[in-house]
N, C-alpha and C. Protein backbone atom coordinates (compact mmCIF):
# COMPACT_ATOMS: atom_id res chain seq x y z
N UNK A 1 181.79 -241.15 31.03
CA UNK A 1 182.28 -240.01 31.78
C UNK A 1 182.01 -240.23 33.26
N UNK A 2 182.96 -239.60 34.21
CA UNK A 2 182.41 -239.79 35.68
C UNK A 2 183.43 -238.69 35.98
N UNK A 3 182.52 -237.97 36.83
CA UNK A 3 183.33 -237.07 37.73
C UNK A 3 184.36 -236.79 38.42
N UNK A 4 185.46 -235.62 38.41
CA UNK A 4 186.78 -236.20 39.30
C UNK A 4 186.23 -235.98 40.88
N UNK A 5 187.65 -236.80 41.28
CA UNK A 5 187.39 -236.92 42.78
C UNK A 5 187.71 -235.45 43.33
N UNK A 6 187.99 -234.38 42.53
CA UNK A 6 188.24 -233.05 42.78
C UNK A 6 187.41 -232.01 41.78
N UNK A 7 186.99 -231.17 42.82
CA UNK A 7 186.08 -230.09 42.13
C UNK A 7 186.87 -228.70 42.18
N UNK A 8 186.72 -227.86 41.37
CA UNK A 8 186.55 -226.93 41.33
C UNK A 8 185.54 -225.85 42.19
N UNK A 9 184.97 -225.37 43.01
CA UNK A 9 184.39 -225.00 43.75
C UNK A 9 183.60 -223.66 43.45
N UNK A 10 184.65 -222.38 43.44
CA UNK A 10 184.46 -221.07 42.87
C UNK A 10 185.86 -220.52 42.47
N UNK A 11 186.05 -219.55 41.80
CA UNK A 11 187.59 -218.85 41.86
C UNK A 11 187.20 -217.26 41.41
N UNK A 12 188.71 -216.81 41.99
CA UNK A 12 188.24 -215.35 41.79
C UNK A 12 189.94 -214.45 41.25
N UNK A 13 189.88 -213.25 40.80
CA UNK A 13 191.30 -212.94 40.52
C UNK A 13 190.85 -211.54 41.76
N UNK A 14 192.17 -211.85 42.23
CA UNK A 14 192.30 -210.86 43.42
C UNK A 14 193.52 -209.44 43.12
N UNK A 15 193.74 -210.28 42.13
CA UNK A 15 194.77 -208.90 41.61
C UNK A 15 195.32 -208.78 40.41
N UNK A 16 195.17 -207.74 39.28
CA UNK A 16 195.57 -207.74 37.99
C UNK A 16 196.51 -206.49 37.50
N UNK A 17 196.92 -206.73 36.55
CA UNK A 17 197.37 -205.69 35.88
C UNK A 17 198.04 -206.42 34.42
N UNK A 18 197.69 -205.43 33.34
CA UNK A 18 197.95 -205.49 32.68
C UNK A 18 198.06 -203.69 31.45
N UNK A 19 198.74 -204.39 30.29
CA UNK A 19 199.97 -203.15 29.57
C UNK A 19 199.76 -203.08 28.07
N UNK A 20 199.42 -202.78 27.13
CA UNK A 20 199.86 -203.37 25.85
C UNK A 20 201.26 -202.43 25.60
N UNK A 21 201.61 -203.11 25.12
CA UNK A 21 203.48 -202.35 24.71
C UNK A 21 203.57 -201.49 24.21
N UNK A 22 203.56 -200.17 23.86
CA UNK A 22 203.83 -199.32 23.14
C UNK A 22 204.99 -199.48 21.93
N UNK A 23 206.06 -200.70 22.55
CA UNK A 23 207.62 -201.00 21.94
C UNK A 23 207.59 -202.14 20.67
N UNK A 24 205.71 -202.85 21.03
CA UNK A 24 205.51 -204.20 20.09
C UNK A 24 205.68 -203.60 18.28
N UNK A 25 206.59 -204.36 17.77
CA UNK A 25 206.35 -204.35 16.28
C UNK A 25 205.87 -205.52 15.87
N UNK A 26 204.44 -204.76 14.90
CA UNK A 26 203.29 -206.02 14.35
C UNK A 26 203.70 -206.46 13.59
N UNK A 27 205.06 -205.94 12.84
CA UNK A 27 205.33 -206.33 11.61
C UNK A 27 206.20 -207.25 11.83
N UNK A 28 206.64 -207.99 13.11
CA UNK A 28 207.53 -208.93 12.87
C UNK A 28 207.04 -210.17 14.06
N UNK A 29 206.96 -210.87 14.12
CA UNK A 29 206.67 -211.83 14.84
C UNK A 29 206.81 -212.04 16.15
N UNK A 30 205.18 -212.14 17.03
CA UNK A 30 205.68 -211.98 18.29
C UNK A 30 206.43 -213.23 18.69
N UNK A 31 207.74 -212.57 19.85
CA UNK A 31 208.30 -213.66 20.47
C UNK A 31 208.82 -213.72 21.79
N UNK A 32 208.88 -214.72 22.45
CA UNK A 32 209.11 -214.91 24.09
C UNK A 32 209.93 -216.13 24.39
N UNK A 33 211.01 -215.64 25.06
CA UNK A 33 211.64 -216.17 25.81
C UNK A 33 210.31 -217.00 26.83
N UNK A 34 210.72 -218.45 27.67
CA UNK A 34 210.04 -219.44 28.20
C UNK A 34 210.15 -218.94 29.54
N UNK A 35 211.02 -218.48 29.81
CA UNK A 35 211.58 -217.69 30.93
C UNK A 35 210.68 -216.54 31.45
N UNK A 36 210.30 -215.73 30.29
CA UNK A 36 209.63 -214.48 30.66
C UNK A 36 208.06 -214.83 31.08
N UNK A 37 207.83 -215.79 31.28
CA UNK A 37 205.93 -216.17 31.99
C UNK A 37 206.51 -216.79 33.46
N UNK A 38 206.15 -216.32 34.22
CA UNK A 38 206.47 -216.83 35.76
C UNK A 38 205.17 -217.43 36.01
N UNK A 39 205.03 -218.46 36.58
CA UNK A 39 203.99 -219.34 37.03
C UNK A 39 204.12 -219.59 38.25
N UNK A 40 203.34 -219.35 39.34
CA UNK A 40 203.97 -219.70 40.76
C UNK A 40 202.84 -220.07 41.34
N UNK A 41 202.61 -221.80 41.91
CA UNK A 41 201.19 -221.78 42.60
C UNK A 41 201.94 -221.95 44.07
N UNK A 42 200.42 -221.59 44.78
CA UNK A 42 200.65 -221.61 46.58
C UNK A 42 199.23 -222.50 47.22
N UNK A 43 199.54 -223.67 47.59
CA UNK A 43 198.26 -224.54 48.54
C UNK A 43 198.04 -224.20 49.43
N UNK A 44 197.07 -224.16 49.92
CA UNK A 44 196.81 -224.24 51.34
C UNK A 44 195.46 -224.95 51.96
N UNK A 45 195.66 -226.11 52.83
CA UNK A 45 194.26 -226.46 53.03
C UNK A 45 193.47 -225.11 53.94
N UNK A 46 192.29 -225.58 53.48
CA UNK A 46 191.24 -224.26 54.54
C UNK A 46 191.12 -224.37 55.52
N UNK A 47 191.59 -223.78 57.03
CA UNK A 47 191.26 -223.98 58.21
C UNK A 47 189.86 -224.62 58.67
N UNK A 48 190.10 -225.49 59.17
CA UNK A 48 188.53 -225.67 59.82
C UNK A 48 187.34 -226.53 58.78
N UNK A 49 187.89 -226.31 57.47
CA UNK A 49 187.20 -227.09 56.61
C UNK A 49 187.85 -228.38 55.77
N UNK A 50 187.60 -229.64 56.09
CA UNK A 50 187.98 -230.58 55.52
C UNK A 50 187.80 -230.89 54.34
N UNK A 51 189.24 -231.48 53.56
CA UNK A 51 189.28 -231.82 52.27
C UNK A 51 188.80 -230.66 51.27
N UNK A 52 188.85 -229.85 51.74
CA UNK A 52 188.59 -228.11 50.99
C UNK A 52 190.19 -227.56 50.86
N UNK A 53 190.61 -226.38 49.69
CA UNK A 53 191.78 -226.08 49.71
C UNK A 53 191.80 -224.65 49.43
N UNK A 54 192.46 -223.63 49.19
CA UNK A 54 193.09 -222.30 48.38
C UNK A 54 193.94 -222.71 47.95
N UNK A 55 193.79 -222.96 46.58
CA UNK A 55 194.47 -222.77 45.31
C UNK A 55 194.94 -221.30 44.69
N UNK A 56 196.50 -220.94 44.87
CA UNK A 56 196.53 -219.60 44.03
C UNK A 56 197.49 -219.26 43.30
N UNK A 57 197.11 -218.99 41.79
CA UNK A 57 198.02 -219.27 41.29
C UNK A 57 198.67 -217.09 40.82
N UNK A 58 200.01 -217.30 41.01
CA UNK A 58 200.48 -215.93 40.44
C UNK A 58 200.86 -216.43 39.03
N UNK A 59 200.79 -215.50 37.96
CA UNK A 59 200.99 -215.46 36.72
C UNK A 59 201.20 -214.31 36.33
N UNK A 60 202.59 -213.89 35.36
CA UNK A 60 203.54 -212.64 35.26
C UNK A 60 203.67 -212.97 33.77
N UNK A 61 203.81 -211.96 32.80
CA UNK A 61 204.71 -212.20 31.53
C UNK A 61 205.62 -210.96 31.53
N UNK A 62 206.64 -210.77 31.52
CA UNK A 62 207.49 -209.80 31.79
C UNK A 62 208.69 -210.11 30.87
N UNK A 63 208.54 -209.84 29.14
CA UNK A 63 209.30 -210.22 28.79
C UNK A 63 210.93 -209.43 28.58
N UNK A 64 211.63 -210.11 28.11
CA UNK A 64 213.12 -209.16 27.86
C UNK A 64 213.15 -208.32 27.03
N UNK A 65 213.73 -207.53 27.03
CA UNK A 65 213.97 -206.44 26.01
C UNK A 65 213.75 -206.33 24.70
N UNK A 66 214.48 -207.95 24.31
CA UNK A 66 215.04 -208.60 22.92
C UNK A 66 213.54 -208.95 22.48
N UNK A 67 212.40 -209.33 23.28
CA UNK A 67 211.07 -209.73 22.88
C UNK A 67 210.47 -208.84 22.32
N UNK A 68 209.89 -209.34 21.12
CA UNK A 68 208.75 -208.89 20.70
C UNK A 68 207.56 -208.80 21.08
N UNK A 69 207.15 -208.32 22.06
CA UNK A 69 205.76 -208.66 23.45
C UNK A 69 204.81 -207.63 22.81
N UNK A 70 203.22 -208.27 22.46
CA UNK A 70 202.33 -206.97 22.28
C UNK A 70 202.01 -206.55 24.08
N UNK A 71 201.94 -207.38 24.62
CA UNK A 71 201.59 -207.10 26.09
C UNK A 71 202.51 -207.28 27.26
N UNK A 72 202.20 -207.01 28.20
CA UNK A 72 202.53 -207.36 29.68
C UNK A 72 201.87 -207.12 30.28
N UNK A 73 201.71 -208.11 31.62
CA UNK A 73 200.29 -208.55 32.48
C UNK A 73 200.74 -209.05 33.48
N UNK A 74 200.06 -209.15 34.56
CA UNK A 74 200.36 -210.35 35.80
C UNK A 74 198.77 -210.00 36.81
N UNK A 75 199.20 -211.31 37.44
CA UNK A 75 197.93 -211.15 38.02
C UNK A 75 197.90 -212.58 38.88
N UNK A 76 196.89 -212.40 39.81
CA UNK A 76 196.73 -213.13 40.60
C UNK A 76 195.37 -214.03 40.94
N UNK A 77 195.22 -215.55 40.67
CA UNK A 77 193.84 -216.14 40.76
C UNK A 77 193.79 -216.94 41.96
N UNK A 78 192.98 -217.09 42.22
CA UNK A 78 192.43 -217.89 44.07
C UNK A 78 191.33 -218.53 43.07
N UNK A 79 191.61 -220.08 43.65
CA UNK A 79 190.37 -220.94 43.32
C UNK A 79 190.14 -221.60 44.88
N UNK A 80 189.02 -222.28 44.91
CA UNK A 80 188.34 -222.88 45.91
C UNK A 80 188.27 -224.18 45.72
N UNK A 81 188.94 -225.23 45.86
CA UNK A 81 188.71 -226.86 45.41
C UNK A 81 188.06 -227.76 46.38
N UNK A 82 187.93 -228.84 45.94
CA UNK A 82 187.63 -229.63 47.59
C UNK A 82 187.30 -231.16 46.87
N UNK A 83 187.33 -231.88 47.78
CA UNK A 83 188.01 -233.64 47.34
C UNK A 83 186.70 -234.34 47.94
N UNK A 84 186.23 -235.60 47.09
CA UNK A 84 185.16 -236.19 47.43
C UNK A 84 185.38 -237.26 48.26
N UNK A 85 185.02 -237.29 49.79
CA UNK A 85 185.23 -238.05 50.76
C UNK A 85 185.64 -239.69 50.51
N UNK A 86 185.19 -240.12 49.51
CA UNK A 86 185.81 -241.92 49.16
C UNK A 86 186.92 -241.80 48.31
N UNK A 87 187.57 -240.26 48.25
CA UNK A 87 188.93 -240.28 47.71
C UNK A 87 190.33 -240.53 48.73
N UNK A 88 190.83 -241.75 48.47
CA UNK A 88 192.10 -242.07 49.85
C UNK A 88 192.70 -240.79 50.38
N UNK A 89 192.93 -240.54 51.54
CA UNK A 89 193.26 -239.38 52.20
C UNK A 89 194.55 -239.23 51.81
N UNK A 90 195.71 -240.65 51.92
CA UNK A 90 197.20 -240.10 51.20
C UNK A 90 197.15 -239.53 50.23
N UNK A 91 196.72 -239.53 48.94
CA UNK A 91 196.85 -239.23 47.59
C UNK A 91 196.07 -238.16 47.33
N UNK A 92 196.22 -237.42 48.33
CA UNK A 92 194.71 -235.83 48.54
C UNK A 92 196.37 -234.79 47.93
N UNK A 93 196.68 -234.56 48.92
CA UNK A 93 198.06 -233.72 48.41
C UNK A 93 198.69 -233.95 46.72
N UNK A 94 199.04 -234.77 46.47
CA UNK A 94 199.76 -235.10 45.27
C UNK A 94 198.38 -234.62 44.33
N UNK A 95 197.15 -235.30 44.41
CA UNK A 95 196.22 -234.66 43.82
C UNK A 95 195.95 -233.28 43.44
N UNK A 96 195.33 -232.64 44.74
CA UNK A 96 195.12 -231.32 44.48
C UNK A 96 196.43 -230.43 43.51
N UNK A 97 197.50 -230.70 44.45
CA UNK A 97 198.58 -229.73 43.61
C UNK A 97 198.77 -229.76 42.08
N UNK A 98 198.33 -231.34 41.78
CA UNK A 98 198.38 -230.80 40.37
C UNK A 98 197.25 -231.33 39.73
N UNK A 99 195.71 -231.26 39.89
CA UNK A 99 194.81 -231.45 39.71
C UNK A 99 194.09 -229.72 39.55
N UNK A 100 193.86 -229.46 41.03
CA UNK A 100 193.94 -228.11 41.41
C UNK A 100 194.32 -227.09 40.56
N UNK A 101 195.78 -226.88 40.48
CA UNK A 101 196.58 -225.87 40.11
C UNK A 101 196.44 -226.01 38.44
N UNK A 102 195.96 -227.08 37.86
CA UNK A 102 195.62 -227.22 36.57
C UNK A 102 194.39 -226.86 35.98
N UNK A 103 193.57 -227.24 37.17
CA UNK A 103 191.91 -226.54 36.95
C UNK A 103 192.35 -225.34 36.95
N UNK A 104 192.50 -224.38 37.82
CA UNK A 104 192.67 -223.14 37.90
C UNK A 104 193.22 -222.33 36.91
N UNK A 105 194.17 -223.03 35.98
CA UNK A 105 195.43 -222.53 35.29
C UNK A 105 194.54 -222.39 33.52
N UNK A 106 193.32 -223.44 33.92
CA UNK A 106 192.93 -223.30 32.58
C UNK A 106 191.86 -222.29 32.24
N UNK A 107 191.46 -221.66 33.87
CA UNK A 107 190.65 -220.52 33.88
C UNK A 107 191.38 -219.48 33.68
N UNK A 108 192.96 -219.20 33.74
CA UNK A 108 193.90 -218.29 33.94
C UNK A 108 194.15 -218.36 32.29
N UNK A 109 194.22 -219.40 31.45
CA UNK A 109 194.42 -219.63 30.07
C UNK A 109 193.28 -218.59 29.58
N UNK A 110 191.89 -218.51 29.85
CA UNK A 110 190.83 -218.12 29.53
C UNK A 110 190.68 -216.73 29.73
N UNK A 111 191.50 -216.16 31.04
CA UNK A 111 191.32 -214.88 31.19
C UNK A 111 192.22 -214.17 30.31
N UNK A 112 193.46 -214.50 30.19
CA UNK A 112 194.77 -213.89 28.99
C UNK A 112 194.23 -213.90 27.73
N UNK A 113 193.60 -215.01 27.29
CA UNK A 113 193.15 -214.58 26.13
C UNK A 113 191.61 -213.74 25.92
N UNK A 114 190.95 -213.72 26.89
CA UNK A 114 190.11 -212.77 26.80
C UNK A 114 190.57 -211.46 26.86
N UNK A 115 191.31 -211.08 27.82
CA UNK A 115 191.82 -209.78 28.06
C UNK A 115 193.03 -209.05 27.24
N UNK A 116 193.33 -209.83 26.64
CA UNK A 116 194.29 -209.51 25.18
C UNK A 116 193.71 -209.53 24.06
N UNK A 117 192.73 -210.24 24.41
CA UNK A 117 191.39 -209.94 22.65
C UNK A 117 190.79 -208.63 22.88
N UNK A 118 191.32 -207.76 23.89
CA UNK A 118 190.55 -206.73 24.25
C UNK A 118 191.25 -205.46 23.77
N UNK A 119 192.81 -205.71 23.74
CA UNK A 119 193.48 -205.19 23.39
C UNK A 119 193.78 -204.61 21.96
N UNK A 120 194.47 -203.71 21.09
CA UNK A 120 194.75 -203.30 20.29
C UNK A 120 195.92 -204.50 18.70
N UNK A 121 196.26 -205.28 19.80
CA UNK A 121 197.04 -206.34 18.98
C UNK A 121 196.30 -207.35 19.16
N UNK A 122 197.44 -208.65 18.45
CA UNK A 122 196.44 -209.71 18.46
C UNK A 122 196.50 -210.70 19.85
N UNK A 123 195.34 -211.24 19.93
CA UNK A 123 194.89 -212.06 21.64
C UNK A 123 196.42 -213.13 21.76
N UNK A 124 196.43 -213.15 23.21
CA UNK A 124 197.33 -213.98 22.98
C UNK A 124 197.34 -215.25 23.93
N UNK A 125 197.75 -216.52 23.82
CA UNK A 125 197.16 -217.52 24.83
C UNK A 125 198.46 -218.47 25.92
N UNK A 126 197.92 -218.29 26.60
CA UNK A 126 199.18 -218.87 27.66
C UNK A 126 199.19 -220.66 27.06
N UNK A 127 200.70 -220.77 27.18
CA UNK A 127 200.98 -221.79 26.81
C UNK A 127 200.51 -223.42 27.71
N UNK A 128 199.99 -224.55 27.19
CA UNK A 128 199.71 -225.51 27.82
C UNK A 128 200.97 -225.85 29.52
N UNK A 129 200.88 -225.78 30.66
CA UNK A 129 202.27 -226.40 31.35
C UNK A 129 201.57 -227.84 31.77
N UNK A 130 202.52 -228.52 32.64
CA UNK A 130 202.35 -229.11 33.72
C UNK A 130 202.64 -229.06 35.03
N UNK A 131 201.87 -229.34 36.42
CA UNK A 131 202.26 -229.31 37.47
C UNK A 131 202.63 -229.99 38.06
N UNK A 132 202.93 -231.48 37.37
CA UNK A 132 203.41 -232.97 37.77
C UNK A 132 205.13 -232.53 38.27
N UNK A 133 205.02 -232.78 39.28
CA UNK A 133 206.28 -232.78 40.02
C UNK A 133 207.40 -233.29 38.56
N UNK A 134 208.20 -232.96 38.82
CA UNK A 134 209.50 -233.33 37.50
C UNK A 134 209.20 -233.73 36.26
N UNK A 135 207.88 -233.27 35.92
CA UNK A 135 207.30 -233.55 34.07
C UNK A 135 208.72 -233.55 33.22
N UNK A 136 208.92 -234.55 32.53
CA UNK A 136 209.68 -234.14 31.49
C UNK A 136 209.41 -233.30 30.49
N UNK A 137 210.65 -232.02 30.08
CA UNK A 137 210.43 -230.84 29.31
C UNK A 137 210.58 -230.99 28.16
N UNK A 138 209.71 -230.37 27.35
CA UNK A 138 209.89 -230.41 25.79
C UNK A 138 211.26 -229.25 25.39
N UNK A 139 212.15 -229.58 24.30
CA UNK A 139 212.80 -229.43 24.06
C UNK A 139 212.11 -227.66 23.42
N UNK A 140 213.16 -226.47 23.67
CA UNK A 140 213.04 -224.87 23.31
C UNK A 140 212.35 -224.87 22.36
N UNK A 141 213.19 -225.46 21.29
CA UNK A 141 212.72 -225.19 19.78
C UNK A 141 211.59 -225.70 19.48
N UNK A 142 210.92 -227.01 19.96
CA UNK A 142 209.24 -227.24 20.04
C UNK A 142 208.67 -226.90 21.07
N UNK A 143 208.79 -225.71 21.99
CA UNK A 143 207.41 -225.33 22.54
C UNK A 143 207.66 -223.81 22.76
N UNK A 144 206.25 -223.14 21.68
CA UNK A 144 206.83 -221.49 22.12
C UNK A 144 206.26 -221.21 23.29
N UNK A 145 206.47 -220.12 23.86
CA UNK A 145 206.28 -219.80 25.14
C UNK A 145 204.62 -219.13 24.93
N UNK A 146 204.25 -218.57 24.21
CA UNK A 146 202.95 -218.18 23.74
C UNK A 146 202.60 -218.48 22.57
N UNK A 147 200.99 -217.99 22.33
CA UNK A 147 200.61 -218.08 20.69
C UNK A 147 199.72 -217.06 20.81
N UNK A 148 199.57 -217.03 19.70
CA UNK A 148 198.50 -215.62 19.15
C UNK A 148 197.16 -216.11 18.19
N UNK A 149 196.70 -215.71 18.83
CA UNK A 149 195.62 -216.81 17.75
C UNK A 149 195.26 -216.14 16.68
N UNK A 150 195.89 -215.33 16.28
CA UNK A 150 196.13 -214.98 14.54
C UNK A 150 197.30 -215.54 14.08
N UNK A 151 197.13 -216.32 13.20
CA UNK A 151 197.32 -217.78 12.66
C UNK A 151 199.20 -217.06 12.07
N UNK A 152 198.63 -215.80 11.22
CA UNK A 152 199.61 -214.97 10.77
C UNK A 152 200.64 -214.48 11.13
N UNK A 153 200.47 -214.13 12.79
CA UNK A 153 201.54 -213.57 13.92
C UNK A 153 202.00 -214.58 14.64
N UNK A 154 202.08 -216.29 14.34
CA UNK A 154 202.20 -217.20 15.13
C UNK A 154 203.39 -217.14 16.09
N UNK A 155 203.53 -217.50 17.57
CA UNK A 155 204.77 -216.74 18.42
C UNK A 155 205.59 -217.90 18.21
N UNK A 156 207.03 -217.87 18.30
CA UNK A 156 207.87 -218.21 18.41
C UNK A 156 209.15 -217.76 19.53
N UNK A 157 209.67 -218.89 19.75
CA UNK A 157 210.94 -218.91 21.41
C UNK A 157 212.12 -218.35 20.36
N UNK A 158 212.35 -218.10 21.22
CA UNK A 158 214.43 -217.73 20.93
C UNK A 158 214.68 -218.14 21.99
């Protein structure tokens, strides 16, 4: 094992909200359009402080009508990163953005399903992404947009 050339620093959520549905039926399988989770990160290096960044990522589930959603949520996380000086200065950008925005995203994985295990239905967990510039996409029908970690309610895309 050896350490990345990027840390994690601190992070914080600066803004939340969340819903459980009143409209969810348990009796049929939750489901989501891929469409309905908005993911939006924003970089910024830190003034004045080198090889330090703001990482922030917005995260929305706002599904369609046609969904079976126990919830709706969005919210907003700020992480703090920063790069270990014998890391080449070109490859700092390409790094962080998706080094960064992946650390962060898996603390954002952690908060949805905590805060939906809190809820009245079952928890539910944001789906694995990538932030690699032009990742190739898995095809609709193999990747649902969520899961539920009751094995029973497993989510499924339309």
């Amino acid at each position: 094992m050896k350490l990345s050339p990027l840390q994690l620093e601190a992070y914080f959520l600066t803004e939340s909200s969340f819903r459980a549905n009143q409209d969810f039926d348990p009796k049929k399988p939750v489901s989501f359009h891929d469409a309905d989770i908005v993911i939006t990160p924003d970089i910024q290096p830190i003034k004045d402080q080198n090889r330090r960044w703001q990482v922030v990522l917005n995260i929305k589930l706002q599904p369609r009508a046609e969904a079976n959603s126990p919830y709706v949520f969005a919210f907003t996380l700020v992480g703090i990163v920063w790069a270990a000086p014998e890391f080449p200065e070109d490859k700092l950008a390409p790094l962080v953005a998706t080094n960064g925005s992946s650390m962060l995203y898996g603390v954002a994985r952690e908060i949805v399903r905590d805060l939906t295990a809190r809820g009245p239905f079952p928890a539910l967990s944001l789906p694995s992404v990538s932030f690699i510039p032009d990742a190739p996409q898995p095809t609709p029908a193999a990747s649902p947009a969520l899961a539920t970690s009751d094995p029973v309610a497993a989510a499924t895309t339309k």
